[in-house]
PDB file of N, CA and C in Angstrom:
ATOM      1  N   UNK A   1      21.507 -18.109  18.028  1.00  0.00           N
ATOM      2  CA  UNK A   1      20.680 -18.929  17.163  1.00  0.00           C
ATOM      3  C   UNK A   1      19.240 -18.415  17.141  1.00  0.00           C
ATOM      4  N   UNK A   2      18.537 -17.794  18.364  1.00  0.00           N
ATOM      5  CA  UNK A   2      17.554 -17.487  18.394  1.00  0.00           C
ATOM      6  C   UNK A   2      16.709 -16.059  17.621  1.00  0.00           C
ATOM      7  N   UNK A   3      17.874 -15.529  18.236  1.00  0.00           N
ATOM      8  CA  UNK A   3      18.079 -14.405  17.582  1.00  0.00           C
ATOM      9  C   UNK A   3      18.180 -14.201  15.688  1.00  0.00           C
ATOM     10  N   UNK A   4      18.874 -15.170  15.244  1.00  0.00           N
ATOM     11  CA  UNK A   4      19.404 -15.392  13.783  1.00  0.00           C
ATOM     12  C   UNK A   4      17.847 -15.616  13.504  1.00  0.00           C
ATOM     13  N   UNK A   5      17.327 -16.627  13.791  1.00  0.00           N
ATOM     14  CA  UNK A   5      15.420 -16.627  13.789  1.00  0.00           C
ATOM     15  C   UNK A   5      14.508 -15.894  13.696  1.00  0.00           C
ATOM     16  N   UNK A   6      14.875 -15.425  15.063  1.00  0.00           N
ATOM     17  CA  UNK A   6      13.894 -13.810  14.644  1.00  0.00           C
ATOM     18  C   UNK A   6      14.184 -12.743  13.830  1.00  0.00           C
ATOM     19  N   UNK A   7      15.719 -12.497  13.321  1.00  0.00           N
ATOM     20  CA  UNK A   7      15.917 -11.526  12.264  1.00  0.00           C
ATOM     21  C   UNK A   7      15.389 -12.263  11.036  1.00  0.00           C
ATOM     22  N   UNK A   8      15.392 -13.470  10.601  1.00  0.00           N
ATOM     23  CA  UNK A   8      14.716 -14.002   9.218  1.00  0.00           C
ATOM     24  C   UNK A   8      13.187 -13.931   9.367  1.00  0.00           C
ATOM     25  N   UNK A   9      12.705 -13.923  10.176  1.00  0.00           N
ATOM     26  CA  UNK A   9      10.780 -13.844  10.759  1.00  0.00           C
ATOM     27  C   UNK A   9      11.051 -12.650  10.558  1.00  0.00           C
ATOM     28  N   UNK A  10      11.792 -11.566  10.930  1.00  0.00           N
ATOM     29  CA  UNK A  10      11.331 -10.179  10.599  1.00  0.00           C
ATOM     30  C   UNK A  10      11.592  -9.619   8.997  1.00  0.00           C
ATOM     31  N   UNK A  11      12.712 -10.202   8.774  1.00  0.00           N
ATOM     32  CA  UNK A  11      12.834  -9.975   6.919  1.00  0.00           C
ATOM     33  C   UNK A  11      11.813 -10.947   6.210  1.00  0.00           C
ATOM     34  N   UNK A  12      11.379 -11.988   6.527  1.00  0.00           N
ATOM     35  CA  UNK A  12      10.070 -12.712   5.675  1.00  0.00           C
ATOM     36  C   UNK A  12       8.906 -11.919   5.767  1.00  0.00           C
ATOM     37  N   UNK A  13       8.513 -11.545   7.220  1.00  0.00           N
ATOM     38  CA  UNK A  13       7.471 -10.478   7.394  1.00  0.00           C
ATOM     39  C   UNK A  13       7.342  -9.331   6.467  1.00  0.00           C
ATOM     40  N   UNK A  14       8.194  -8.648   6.420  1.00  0.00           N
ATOM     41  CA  UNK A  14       8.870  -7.572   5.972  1.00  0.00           C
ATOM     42  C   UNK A  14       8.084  -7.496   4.583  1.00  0.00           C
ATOM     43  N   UNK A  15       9.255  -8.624   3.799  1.00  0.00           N
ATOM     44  CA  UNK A  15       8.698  -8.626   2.331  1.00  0.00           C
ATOM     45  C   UNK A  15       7.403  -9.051   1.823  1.00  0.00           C
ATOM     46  N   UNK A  16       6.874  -9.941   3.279  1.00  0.00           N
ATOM     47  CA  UNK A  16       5.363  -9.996   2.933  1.00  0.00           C
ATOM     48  C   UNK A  16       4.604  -8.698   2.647  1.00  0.00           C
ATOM     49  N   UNK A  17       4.787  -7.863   3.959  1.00  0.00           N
ATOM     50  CA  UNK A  17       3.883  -6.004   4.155  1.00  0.00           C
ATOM     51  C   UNK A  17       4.494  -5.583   2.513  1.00  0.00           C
ATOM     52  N   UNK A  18       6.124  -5.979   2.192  1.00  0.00           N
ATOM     53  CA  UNK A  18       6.030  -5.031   1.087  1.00  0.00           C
ATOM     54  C   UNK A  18       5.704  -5.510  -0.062  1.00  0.00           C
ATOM     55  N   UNK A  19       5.440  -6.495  -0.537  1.00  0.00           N
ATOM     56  CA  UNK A  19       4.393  -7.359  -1.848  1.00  0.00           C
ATOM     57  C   UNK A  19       3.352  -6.762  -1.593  1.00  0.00           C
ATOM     58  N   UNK A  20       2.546  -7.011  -0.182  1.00  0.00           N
ATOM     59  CA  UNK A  20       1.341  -6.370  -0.338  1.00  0.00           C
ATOM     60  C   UNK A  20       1.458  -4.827  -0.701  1.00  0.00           C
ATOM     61  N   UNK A  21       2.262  -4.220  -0.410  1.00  0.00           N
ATOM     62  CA  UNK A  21       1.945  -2.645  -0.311  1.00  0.00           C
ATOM     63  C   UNK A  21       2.034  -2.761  -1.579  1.00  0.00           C
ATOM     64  N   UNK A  22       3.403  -3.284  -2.629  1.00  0.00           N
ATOM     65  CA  UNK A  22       3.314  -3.297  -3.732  1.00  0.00           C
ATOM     66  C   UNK A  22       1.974  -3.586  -4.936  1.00  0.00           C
ATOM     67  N   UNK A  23       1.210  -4.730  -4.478  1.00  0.00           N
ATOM     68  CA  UNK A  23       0.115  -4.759  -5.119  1.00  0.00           C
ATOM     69  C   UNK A  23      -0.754  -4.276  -4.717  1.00  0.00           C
ATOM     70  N   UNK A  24      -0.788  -3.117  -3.466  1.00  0.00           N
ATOM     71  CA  UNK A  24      -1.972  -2.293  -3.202  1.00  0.00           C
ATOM     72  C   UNK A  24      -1.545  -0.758  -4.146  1.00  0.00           C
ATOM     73  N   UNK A  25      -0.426  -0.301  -4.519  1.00  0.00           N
ATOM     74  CA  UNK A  25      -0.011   0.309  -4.947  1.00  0.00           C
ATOM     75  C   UNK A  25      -0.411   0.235  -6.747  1.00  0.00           C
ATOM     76  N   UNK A  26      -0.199  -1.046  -7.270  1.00  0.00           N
ATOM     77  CA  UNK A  26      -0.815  -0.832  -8.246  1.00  0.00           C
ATOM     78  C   UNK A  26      -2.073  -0.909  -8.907  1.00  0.00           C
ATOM     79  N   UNK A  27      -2.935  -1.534  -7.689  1.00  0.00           N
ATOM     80  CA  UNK A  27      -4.468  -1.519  -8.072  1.00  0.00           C
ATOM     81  C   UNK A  27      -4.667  -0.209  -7.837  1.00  0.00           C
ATOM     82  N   UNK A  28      -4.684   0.669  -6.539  1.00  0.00           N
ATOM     83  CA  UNK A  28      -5.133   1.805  -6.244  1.00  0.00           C
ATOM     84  C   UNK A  28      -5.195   2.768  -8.166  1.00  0.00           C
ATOM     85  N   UNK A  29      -3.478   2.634  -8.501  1.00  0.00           N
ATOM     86  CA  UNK A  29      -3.274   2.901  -9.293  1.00  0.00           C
ATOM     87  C   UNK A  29      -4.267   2.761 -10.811  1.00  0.00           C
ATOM     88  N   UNK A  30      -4.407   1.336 -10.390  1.00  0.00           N
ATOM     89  CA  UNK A  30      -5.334   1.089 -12.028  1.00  0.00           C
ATOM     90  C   UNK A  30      -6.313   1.513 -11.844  1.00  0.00           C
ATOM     91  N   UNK A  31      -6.788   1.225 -10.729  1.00  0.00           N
ATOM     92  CA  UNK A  31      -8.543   1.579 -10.566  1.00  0.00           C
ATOM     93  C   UNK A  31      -8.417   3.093 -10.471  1.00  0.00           C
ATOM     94  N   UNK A  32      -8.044   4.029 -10.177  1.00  0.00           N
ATOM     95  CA  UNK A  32      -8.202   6.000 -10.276  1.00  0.00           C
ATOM     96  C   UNK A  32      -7.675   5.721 -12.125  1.00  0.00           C
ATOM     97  N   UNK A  33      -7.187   5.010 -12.672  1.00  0.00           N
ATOM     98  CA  UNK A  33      -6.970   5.525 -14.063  1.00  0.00           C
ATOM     99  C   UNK A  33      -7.872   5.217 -14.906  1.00  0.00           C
ATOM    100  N   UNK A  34      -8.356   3.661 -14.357  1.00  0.00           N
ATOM    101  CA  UNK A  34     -10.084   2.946 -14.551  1.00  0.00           C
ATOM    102  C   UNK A  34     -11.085   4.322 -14.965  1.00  0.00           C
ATOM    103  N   UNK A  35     -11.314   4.784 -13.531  1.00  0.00           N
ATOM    104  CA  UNK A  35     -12.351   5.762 -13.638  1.00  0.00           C
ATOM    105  C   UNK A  35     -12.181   7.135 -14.149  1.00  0.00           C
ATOM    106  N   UNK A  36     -10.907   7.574 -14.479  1.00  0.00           N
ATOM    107  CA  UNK A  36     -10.663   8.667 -15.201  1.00  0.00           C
ATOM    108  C   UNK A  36     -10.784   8.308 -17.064  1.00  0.00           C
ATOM    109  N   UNK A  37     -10.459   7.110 -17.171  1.00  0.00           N
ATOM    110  CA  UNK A  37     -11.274   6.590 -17.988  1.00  0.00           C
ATOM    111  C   UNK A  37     -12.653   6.536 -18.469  1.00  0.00           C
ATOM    112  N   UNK A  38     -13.425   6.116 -17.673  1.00  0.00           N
ATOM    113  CA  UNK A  38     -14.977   5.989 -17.252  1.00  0.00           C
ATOM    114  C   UNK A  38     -15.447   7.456 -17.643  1.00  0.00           C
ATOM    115  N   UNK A  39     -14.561   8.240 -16.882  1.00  0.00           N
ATOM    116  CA  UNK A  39     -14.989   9.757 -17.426  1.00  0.00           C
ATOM    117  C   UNK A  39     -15.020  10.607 -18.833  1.00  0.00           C
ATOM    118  N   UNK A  40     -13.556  10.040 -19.043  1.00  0.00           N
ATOM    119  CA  UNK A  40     -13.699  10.367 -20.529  1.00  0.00           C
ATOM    120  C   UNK A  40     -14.179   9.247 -21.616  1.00  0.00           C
ATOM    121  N   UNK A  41     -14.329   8.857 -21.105  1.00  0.00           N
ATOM    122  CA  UNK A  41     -14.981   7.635 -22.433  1.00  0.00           C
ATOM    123  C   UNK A  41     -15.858   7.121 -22.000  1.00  0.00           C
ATOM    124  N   UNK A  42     -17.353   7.914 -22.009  1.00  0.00           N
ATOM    125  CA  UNK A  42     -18.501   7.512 -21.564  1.00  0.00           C
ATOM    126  C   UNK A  42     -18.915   6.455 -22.329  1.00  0.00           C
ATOM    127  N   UNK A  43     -18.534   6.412 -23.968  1.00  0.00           N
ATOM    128  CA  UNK A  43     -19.413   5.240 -24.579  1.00  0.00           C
ATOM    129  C   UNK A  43     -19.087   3.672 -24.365  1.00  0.00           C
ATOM    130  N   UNK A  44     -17.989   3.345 -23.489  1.00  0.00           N
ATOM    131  CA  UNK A  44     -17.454   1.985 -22.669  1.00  0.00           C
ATOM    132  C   UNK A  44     -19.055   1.981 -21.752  1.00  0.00           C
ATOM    133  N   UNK A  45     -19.173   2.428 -20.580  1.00  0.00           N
ATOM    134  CA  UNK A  45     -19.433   2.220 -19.536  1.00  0.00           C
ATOM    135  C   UNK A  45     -21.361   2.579 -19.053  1.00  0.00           C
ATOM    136  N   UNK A  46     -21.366   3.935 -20.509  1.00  0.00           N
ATOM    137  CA  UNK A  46     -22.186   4.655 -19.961  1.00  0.00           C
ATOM    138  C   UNK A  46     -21.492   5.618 -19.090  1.00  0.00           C
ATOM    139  N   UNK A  47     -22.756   6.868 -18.977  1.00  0.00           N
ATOM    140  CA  UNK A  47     -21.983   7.821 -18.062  1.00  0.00           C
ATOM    141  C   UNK A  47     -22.084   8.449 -17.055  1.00  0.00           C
ATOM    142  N   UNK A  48     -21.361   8.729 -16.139  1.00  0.00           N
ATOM    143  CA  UNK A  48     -20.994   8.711 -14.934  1.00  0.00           C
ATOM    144  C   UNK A  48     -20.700  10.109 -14.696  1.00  0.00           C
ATOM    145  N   UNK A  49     -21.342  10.703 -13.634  1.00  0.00           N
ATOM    146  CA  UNK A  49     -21.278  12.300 -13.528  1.00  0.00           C
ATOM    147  C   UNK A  49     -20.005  12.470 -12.555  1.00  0.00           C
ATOM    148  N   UNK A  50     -19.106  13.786 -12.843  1.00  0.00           N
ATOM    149  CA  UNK A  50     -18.094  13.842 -12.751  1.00  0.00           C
ATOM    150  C   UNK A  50     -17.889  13.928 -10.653  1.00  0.00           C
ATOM    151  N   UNK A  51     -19.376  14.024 -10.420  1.00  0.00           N
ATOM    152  CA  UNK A  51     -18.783  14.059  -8.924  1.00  0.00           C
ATOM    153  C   UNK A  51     -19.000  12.424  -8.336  1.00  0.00           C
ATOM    154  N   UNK A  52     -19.822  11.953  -9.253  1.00  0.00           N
ATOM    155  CA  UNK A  52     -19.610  10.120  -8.509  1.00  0.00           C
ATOM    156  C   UNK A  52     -18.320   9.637  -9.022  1.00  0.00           C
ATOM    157  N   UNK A  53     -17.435   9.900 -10.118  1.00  0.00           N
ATOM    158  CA  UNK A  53     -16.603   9.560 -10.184  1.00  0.00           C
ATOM    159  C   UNK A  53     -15.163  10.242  -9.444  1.00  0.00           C
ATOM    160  N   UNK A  54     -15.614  11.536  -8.734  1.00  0.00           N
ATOM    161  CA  UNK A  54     -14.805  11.883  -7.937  1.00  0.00           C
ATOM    162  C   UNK A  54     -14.832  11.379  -6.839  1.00  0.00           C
ATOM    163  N   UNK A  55     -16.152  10.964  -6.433  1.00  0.00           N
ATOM    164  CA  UNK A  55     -16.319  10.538  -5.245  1.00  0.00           C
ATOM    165  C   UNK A  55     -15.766   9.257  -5.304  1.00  0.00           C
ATOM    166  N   UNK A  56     -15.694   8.136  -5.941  1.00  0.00           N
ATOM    167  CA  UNK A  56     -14.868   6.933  -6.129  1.00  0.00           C
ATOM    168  C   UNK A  56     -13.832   7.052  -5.837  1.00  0.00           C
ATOM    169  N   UNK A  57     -13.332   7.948  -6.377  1.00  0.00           N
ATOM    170  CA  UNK A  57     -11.551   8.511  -6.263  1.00  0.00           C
ATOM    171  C   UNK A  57     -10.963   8.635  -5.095  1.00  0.00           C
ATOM    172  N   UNK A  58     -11.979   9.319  -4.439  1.00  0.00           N
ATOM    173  CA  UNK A  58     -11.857   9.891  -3.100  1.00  0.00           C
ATOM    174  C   UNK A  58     -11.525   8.614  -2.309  1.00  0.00           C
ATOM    175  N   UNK A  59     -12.573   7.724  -2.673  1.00  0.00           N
ATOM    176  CA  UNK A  59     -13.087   6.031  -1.253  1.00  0.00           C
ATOM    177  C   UNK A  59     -11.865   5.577  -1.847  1.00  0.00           C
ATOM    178  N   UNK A  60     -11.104   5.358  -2.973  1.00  0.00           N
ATOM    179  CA  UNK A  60     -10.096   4.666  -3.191  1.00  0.00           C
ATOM    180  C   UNK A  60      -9.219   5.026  -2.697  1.00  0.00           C
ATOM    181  N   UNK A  61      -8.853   6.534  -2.514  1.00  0.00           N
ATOM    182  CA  UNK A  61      -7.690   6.680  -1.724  1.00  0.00           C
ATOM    183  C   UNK A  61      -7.229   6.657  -0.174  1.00  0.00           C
ATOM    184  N   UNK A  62      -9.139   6.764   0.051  1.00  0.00           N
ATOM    185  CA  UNK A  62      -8.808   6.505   1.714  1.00  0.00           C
ATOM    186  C   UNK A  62      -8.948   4.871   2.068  1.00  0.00           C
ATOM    187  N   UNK A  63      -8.879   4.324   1.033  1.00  0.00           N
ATOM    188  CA  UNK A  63      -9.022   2.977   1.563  1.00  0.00           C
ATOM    189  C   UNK A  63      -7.470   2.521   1.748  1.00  0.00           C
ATOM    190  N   UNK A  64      -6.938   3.413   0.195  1.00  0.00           N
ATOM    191  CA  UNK A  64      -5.537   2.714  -0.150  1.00  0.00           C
ATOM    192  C   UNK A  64      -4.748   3.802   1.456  1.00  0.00           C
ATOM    193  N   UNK A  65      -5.155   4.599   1.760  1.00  0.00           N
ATOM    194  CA  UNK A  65      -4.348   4.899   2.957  1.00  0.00           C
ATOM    195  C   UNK A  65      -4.627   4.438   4.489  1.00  0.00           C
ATOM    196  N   UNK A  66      -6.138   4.021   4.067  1.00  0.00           N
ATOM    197  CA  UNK A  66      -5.958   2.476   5.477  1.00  0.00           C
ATOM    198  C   UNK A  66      -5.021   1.756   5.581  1.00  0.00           C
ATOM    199  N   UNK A  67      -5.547   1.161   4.454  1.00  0.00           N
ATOM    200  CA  UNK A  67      -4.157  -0.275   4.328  1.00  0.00           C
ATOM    201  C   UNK A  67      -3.543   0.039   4.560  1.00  0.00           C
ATOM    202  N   UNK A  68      -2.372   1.001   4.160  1.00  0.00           N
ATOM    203  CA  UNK A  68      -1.086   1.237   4.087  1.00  0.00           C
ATOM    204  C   UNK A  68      -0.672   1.824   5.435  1.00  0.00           C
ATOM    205  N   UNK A  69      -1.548   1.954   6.651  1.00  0.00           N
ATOM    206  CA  UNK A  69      -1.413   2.456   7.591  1.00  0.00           C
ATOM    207  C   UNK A  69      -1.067   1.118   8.347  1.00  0.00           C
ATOM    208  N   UNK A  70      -2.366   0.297   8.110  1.00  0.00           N
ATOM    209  CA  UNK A  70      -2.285  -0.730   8.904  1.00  0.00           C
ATOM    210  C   UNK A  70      -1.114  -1.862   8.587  1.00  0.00           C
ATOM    211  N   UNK A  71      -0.793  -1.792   7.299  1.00  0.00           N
ATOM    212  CA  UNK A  71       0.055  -2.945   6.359  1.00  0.00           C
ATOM    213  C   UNK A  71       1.919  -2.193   6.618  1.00  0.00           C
ATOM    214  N   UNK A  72       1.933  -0.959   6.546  1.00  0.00           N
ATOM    215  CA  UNK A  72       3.141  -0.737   6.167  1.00  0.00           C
ATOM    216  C   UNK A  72       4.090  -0.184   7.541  1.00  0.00           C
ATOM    217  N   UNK A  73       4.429  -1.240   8.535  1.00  0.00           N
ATOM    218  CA  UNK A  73       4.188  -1.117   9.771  1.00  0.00           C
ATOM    219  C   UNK A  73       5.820  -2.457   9.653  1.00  0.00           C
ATOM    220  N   UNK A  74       6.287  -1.797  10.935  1.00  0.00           N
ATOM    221  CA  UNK A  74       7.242  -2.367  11.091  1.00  0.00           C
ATOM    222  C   UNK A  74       7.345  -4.059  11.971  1.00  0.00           C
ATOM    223  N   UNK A  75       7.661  -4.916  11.097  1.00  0.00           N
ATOM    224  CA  UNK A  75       7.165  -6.382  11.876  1.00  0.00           C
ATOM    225  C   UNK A  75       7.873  -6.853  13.254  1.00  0.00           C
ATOM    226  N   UNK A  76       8.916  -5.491  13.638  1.00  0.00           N
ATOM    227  CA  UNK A  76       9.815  -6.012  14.623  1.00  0.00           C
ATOM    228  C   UNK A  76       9.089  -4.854  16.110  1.00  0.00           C
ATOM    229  N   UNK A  77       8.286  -3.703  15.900  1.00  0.00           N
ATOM    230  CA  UNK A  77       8.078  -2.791  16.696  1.00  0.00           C
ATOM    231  C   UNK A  77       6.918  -2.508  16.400  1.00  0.00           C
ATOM    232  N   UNK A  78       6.201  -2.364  15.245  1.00  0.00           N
ATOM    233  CA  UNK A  78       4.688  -2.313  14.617  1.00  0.00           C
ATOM    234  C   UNK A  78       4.403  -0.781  14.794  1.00  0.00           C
ATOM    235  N   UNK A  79       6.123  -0.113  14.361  1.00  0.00           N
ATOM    236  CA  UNK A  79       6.047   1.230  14.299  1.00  0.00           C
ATOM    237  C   UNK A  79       5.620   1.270  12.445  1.00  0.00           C
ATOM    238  N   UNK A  80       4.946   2.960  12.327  1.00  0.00           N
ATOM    239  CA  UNK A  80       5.108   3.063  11.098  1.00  0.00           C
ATOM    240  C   UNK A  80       6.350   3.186  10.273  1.00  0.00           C
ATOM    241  N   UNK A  81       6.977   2.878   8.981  1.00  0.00           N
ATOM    242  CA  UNK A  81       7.775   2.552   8.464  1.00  0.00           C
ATOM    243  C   UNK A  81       8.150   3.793   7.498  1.00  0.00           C
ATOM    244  N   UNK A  82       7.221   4.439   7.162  1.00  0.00           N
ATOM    245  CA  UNK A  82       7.710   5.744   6.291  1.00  0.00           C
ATOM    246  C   UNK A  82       7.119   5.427   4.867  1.00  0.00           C
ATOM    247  N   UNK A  83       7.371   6.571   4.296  1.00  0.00           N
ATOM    248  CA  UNK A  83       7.633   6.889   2.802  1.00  0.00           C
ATOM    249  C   UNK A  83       8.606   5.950   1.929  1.00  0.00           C
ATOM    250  N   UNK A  84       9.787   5.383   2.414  1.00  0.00           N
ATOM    251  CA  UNK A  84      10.684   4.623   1.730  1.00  0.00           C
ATOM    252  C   UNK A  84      10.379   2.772   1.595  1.00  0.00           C
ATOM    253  N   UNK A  85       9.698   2.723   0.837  1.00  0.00           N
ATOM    254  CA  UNK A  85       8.959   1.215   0.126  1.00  0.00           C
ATOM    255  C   UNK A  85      10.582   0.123   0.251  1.00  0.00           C
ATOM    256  N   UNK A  86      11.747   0.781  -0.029  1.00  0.00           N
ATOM    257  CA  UNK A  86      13.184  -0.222   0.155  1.00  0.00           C
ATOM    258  C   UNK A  86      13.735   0.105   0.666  1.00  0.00           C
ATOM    259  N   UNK A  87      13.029   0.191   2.166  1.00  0.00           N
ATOM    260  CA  UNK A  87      13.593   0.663   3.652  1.00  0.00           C
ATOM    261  C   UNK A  87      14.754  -0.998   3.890  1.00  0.00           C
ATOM    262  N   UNK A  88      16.091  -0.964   3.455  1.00  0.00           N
ATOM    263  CA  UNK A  88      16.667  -1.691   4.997  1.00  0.00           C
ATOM    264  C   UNK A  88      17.121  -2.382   6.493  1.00  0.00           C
ATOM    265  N   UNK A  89      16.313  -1.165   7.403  1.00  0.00           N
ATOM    266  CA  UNK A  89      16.438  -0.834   8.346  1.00  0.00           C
ATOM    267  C   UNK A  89      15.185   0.028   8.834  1.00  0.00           C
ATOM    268  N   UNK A  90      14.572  -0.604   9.889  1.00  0.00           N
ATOM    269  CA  UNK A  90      13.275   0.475  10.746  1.00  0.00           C
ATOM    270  C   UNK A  90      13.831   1.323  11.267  1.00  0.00           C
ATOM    271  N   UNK A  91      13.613   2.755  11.100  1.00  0.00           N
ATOM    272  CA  UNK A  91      14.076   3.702  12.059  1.00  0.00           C
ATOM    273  C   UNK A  91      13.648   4.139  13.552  1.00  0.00           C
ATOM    274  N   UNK A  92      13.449   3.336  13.789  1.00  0.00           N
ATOM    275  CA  UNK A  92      12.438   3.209  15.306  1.00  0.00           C
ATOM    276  C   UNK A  92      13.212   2.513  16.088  1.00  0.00           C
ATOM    277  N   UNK A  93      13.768   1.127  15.440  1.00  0.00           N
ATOM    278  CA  UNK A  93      14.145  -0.246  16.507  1.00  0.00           C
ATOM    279  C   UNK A  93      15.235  -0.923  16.043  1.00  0.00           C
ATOM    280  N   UNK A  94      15.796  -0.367  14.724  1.00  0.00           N
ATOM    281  CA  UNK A  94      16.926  -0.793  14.029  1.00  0.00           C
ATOM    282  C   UNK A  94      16.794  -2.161  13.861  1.00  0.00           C
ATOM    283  N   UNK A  95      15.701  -3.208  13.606  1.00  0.00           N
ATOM    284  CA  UNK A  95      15.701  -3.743  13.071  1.00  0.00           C
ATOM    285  C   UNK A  95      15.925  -4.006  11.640  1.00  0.00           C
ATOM    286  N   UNK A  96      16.730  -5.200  11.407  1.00  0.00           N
ATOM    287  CA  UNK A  96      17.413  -5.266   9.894  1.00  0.00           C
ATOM    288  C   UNK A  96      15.949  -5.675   9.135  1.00  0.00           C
ATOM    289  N   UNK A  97      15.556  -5.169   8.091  1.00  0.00           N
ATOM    290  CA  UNK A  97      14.476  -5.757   7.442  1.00  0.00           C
ATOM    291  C   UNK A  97      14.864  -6.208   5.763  1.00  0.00           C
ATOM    292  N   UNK A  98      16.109  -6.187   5.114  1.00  0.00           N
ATOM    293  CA  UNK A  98      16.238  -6.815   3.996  1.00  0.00           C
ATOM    294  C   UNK A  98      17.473  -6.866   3.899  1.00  0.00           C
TER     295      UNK A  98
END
């Protein structure tokens, strides 16, 4: 019984980290297409020299690979989880995660 508990706490967890990763995935996304925007279509925004808008690019992606360091982490071992976003199974602790 206890056990049955903690495998549903680890699949609720689970799909929490992966909603979030999911909507960190598509802001990262909008916002680098935002500013490649910004670049070519100076008369929106005004304009923006091509290394501050690289440099944006840059802070967005190391932010979006914080998170995803800290977020995409296994809720049963708080190992990292990988590349595969509809992971099953942690490969670390074989915890069931969906």
């Amino acid at each position: 019984m206890g056990q049955e508990r903690d495998t549903e706490r680890i699949i609720r967890e689970f799909r929490l980290r992966q909603s979030r990763q999911f909507i960190a995935i598509g802001l990262t996304l909008f916002l680098l297409l935002l500013l490649a925007l910004l670049y070519t279509r100076s008369d929106i925004f005004g304009v923006f020299s091509k290394s501050t808008i690289f440099l944006m690019q840059i802070v967005i992606i190391a932010l979006f690979i914080g998170f995803s360091a800290l977020n995409w982490r296994c809720p049963s071992c708080n190992k990292y989880l990988g590349s595969d976003i509809n992971r099953r199974m942690c490969k670390h602790c074989r915890a069931r995660l969906g």
